[in-house]
Protein backbone atom coordinates (compact mmCIF):
# COMPACT_ATOMS: atom_id res chain seq x y z
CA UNK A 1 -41.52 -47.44 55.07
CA UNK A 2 -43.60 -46.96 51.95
CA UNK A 3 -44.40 -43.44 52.89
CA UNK A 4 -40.79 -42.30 53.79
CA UNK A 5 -39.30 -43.97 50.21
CA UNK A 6 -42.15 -41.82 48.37
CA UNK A 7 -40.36 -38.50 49.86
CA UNK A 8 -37.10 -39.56 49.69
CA UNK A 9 -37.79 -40.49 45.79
CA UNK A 10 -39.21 -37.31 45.42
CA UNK A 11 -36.26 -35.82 47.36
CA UNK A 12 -33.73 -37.31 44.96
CA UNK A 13 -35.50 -36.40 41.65
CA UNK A 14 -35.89 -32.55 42.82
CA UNK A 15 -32.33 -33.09 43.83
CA UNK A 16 -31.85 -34.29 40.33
CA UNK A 17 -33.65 -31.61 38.37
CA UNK A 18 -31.82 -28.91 40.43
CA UNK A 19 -28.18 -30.27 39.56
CA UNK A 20 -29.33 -30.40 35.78
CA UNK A 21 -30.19 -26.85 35.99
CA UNK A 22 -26.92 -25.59 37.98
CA UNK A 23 -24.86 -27.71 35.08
CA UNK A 24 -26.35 -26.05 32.23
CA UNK A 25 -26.60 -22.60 33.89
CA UNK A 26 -22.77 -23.26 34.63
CA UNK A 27 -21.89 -24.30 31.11
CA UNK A 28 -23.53 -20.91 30.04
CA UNK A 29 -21.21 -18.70 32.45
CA UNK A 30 -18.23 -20.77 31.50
CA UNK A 31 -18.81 -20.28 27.65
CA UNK A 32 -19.78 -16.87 28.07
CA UNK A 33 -15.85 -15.41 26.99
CA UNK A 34 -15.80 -17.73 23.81
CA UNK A 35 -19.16 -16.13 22.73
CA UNK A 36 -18.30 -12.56 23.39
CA UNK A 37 -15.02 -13.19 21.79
CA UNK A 38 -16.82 -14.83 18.77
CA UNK A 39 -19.23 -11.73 18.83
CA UNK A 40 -16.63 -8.93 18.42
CA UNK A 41 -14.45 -10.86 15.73
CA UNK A 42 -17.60 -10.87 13.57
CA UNK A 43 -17.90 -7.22 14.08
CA UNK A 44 -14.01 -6.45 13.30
CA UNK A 45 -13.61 -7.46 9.37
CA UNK A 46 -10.17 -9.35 9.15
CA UNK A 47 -7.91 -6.61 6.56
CA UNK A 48 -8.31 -8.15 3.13
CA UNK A 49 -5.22 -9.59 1.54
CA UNK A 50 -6.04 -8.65 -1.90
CA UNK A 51 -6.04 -5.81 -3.90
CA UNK A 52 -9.08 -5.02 -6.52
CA UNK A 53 -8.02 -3.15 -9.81
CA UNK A 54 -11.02 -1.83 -11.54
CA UNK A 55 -10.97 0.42 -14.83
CA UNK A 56 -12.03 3.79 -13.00
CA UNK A 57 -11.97 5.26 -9.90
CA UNK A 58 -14.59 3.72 -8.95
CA UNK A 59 -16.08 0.58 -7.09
CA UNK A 60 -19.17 -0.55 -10.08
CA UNK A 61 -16.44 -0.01 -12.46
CA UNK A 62 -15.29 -3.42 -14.37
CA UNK A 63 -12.58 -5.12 -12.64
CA UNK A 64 -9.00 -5.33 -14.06
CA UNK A 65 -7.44 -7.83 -12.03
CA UNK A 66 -7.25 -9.28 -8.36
CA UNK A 67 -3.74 -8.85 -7.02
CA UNK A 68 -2.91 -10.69 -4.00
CA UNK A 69 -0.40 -10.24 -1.19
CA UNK A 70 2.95 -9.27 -2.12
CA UNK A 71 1.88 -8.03 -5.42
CA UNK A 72 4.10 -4.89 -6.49
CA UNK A 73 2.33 -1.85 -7.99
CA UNK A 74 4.01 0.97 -10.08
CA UNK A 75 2.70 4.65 -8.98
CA UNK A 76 1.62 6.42 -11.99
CA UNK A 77 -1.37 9.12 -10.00
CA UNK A 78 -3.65 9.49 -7.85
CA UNK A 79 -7.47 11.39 -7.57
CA UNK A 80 -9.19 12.96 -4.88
CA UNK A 81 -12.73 11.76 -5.55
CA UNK A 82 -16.08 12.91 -3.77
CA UNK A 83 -16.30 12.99 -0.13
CA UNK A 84 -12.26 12.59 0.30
CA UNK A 85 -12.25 9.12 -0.93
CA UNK A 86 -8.70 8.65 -2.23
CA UNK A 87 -7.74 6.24 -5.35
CA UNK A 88 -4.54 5.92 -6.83
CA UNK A 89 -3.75 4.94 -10.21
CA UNK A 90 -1.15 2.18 -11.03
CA UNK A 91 0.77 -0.22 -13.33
CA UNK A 92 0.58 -4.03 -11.49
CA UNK A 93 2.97 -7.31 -12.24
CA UNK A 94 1.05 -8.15 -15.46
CA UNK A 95 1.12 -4.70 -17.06
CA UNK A 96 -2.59 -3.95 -16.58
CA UNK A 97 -3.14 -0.22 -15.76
CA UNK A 98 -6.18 0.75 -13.22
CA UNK A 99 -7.30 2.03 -10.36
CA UNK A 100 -7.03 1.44 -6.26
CA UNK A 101 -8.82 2.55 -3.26
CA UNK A 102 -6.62 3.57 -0.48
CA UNK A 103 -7.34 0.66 2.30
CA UNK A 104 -5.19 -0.85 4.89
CA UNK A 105 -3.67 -3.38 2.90
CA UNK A 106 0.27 -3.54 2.83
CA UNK A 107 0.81 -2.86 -1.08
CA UNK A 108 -1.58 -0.39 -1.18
CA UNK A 109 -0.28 1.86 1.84
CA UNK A 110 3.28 1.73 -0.11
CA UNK A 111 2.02 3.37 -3.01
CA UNK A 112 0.06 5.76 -0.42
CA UNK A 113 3.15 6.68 1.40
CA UNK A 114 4.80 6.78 -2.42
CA UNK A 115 2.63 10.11 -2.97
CA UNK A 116 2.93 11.20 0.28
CA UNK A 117 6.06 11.81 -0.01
CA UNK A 118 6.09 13.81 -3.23
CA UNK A 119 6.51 17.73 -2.48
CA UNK A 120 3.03 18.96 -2.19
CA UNK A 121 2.00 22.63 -4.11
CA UNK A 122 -1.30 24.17 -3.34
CA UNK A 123 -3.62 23.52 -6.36
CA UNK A 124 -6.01 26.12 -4.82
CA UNK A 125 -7.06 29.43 -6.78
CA UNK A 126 -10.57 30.60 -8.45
CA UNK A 127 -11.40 29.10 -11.54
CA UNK A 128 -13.74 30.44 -14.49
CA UNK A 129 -16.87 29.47 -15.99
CA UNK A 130 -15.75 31.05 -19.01
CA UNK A 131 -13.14 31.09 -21.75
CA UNK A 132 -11.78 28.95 -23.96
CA UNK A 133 -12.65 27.68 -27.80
CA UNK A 134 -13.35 24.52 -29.94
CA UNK A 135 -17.28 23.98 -30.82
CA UNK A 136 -18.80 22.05 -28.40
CA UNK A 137 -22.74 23.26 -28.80
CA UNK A 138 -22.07 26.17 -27.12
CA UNK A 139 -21.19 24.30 -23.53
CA UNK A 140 -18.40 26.25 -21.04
CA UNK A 141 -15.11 25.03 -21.92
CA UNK A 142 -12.46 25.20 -18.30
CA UNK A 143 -11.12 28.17 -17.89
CA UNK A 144 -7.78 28.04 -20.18
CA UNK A 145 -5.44 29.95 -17.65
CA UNK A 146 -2.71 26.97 -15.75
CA UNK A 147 -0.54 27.56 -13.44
CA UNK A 148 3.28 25.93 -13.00
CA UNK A 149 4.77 25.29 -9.73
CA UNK A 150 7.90 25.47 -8.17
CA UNK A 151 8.47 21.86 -8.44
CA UNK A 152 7.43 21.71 -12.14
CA UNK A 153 3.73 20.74 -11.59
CA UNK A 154 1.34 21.95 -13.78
CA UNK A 155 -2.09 22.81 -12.36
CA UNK A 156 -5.30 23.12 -14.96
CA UNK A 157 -8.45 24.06 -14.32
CA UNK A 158 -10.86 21.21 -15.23
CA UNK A 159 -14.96 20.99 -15.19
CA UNK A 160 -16.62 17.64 -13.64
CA UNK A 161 -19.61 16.23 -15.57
CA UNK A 162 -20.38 13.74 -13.23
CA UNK A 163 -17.82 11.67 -12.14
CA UNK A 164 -15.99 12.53 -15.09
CA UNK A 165 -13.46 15.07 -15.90
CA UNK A 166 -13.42 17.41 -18.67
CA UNK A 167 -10.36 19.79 -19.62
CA UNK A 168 -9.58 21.95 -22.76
CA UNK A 169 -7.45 20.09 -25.18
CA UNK A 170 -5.26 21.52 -28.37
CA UNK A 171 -4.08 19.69 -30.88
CA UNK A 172 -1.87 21.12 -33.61
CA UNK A 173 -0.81 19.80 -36.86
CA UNK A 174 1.16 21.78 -39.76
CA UNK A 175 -0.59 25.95 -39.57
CA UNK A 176 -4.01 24.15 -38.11
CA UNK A 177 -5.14 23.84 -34.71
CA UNK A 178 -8.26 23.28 -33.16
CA UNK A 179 -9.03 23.34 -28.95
CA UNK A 180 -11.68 21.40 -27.50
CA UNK A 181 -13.18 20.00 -24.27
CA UNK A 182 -12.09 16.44 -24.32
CA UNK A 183 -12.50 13.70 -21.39
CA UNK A 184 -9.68 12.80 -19.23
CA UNK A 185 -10.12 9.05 -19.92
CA UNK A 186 -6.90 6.96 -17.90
CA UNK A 187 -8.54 3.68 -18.99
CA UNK A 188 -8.19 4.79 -23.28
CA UNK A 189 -5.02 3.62 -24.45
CA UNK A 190 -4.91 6.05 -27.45
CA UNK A 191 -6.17 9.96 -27.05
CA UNK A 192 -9.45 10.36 -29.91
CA UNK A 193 -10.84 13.42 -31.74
CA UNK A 194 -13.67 14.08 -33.24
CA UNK A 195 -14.62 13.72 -36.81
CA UNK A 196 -15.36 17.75 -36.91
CA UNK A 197 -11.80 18.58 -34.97
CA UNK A 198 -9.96 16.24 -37.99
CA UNK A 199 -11.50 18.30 -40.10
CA UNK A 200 -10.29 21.44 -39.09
CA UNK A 201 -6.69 19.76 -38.39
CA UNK A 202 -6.91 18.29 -42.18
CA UNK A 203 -5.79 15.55 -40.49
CA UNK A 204 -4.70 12.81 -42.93
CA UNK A 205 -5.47 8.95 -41.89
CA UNK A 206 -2.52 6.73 -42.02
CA UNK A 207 -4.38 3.60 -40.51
CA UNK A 208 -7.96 1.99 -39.39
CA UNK A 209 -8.05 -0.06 -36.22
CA UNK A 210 -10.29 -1.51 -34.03
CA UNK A 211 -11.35 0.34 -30.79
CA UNK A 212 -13.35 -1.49 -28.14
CA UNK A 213 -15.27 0.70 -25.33
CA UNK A 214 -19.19 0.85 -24.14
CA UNK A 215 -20.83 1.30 -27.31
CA UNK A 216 -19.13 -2.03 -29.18
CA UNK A 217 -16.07 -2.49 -31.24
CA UNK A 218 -15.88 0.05 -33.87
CA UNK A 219 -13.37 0.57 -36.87
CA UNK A 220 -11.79 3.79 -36.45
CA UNK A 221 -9.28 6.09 -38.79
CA UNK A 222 -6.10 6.96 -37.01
CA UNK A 223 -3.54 10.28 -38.10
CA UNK A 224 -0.68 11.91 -36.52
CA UNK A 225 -0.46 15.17 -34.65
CA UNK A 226 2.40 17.20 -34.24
CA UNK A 227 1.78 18.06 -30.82
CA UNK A 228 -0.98 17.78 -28.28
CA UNK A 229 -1.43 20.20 -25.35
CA UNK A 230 -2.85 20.84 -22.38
CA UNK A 231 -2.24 24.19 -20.52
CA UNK A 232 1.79 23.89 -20.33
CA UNK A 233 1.91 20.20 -20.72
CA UNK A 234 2.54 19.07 -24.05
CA UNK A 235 3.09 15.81 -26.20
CA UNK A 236 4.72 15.75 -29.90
CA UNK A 237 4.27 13.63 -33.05
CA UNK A 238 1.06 11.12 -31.14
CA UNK A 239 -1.13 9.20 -32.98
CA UNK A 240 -4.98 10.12 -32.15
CA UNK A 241 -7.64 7.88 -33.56
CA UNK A 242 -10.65 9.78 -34.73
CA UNK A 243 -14.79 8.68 -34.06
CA UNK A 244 -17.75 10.55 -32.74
CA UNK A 245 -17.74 8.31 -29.57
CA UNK A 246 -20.07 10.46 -27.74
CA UNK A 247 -23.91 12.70 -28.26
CA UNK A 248 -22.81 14.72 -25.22
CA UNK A 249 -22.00 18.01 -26.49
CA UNK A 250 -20.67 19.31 -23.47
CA UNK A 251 -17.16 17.20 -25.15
CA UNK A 252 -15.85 15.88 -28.16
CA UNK A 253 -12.51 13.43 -27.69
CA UNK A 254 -10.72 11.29 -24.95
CA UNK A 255 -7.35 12.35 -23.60
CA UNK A 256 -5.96 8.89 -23.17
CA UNK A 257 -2.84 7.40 -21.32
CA UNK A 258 -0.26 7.72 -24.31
CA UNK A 259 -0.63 11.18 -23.33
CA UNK A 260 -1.13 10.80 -19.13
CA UNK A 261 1.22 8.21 -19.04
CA UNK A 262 3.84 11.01 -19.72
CA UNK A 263 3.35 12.64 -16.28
CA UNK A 264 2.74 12.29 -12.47
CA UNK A 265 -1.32 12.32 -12.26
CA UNK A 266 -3.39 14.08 -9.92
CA UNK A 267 -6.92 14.65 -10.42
CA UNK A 268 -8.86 16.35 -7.70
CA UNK A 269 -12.70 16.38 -8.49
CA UNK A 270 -13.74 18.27 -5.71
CA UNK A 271 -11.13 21.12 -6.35
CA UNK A 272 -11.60 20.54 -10.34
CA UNK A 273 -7.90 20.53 -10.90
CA UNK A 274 -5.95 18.28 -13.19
CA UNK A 275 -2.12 18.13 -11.91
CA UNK A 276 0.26 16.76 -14.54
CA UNK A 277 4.30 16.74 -13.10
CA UNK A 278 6.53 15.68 -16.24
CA UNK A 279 8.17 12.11 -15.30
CA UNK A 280 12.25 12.08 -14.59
CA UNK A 281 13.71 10.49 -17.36
């Protein structure tokens, strides 16, 4: 008797042990789905519901504003940036102007659709190295030759420094004028010359006012032009504020957004065009 309850003791706890193991081997295969499921959500990001406005067309630029779901944008351009990547410039709820990245988000594949829409030209034809006027140390101003389109577009050669783009600039005021490579700057509120280019405008200061950008606040003279132009787009009686914001030679003034915000933007970096279509009043 002892003998047989010693194996059927033993019996029992191997029968034991084995039913432990088939439950937890069973409670793998069973959870297996939920897992895999779990697995491939992490690996699909959820679309994000918000928006990110930053000053440039670009992601380390400073952030403008977060706009949620629902948010409406006003179209005011778009670029073409390196590699394709696509941003489009616009005017949100709160009247903050900046700059989107084409996603997947609902407000931001309205304003794609917005410029898809438009009638599209072909911005493609050789551009020169050389031409063009205004002092800059010698540097290659963009070839000064633009073309119009049928729909009214007008197409201007441009040179990229970087990520930034430079086009030749006139400004006129009385018998003077003076053309120079300024920097297409969208996040400027007011277009800037330089000291040297009011000089040869004898450009009279009516005002000084603050102007906030990299290198600090600074206190800055301001005058009126009677017109400023770029190839066949052109802007009468603005007020330009003048400081020698930059050392880079290769440019000498900002072309700001109380002159872009006159026209439909395009920029195209890799193509080095600047497309400016006149706004329907």
């Amino acid at each position: 008797m002892i003998i047989w309850s010693e194996v059927y003791r033993g019996s029992m706890m191997r029968a034991a042990r084995i039913g432990v193991v088939e439950i937890f081997l069973l409670t793998i295969v069973m959870g297996m789905p939920q897992i895999l499921r779990g697995a491939s959500s992490t690996q699909t990001p959820p679309k994000s519901s918000e928006v990110m406005v930053y000053t440039a067309a670009d992601e380390y630029s400073p952030l403008i504003e977060t706009v949620r779901d629902g948010g409406a944008f006003s179209p005011i351009g778009e670029m073409t940036g390196a590699g394709g990547a696509k941003w489009f410039m616009v005017k949100t709820k709160n009247g903050n102007v900046g700059w989107i990245m084409a996603s997947d988000n609902v407000d931001a594949k309205k304003i794609d659709d917005h410029f898809r829409a438009l009638p599209k030209d072909s911005f493609s034809f050789g551009l020169s190295a050389e031409g063009g006027t205004g002092g800059t140390g010698g540097a290659s101003t963009p070839a000064s030759s633009t073309k119009v389109s049928a729909t009214g577009a007008i197409i201007i050669p441009a040179k990229m420094i970087g990520n930034s783009m430079v086009v030749p600039v006139t400004f006129s005021t009385g018998n003077s004028s003076v053309t120079g490579n300024v920097l297409v700057d969208t996040g400027a509120s007011q277009t800037m010359v330089s000291k040297r280019m009011a000089g040869e405008l004898r450009l009279l200061s009516i005002a000084s006012q603050q102007r906030s950008g990299i290198g600090g606040t600074i206190l800055a003279d301001v005058g009126v032009v009677d017109a400023v132009r770029v190839g066949d787009a052109e802007v009468r009686n603005m007020r330009v504020s003048v400081h020698d914001f930059s050392r880079d030679r290769r440019y000498e003034g900002l072309l700001g957004f109380d002159f872009l915000g006159r026209f439909q933007l395009l920029v195209d970096s890799e193509k080095q065009l600047l497309v400016l279509t006149p706004r329907k009043k």
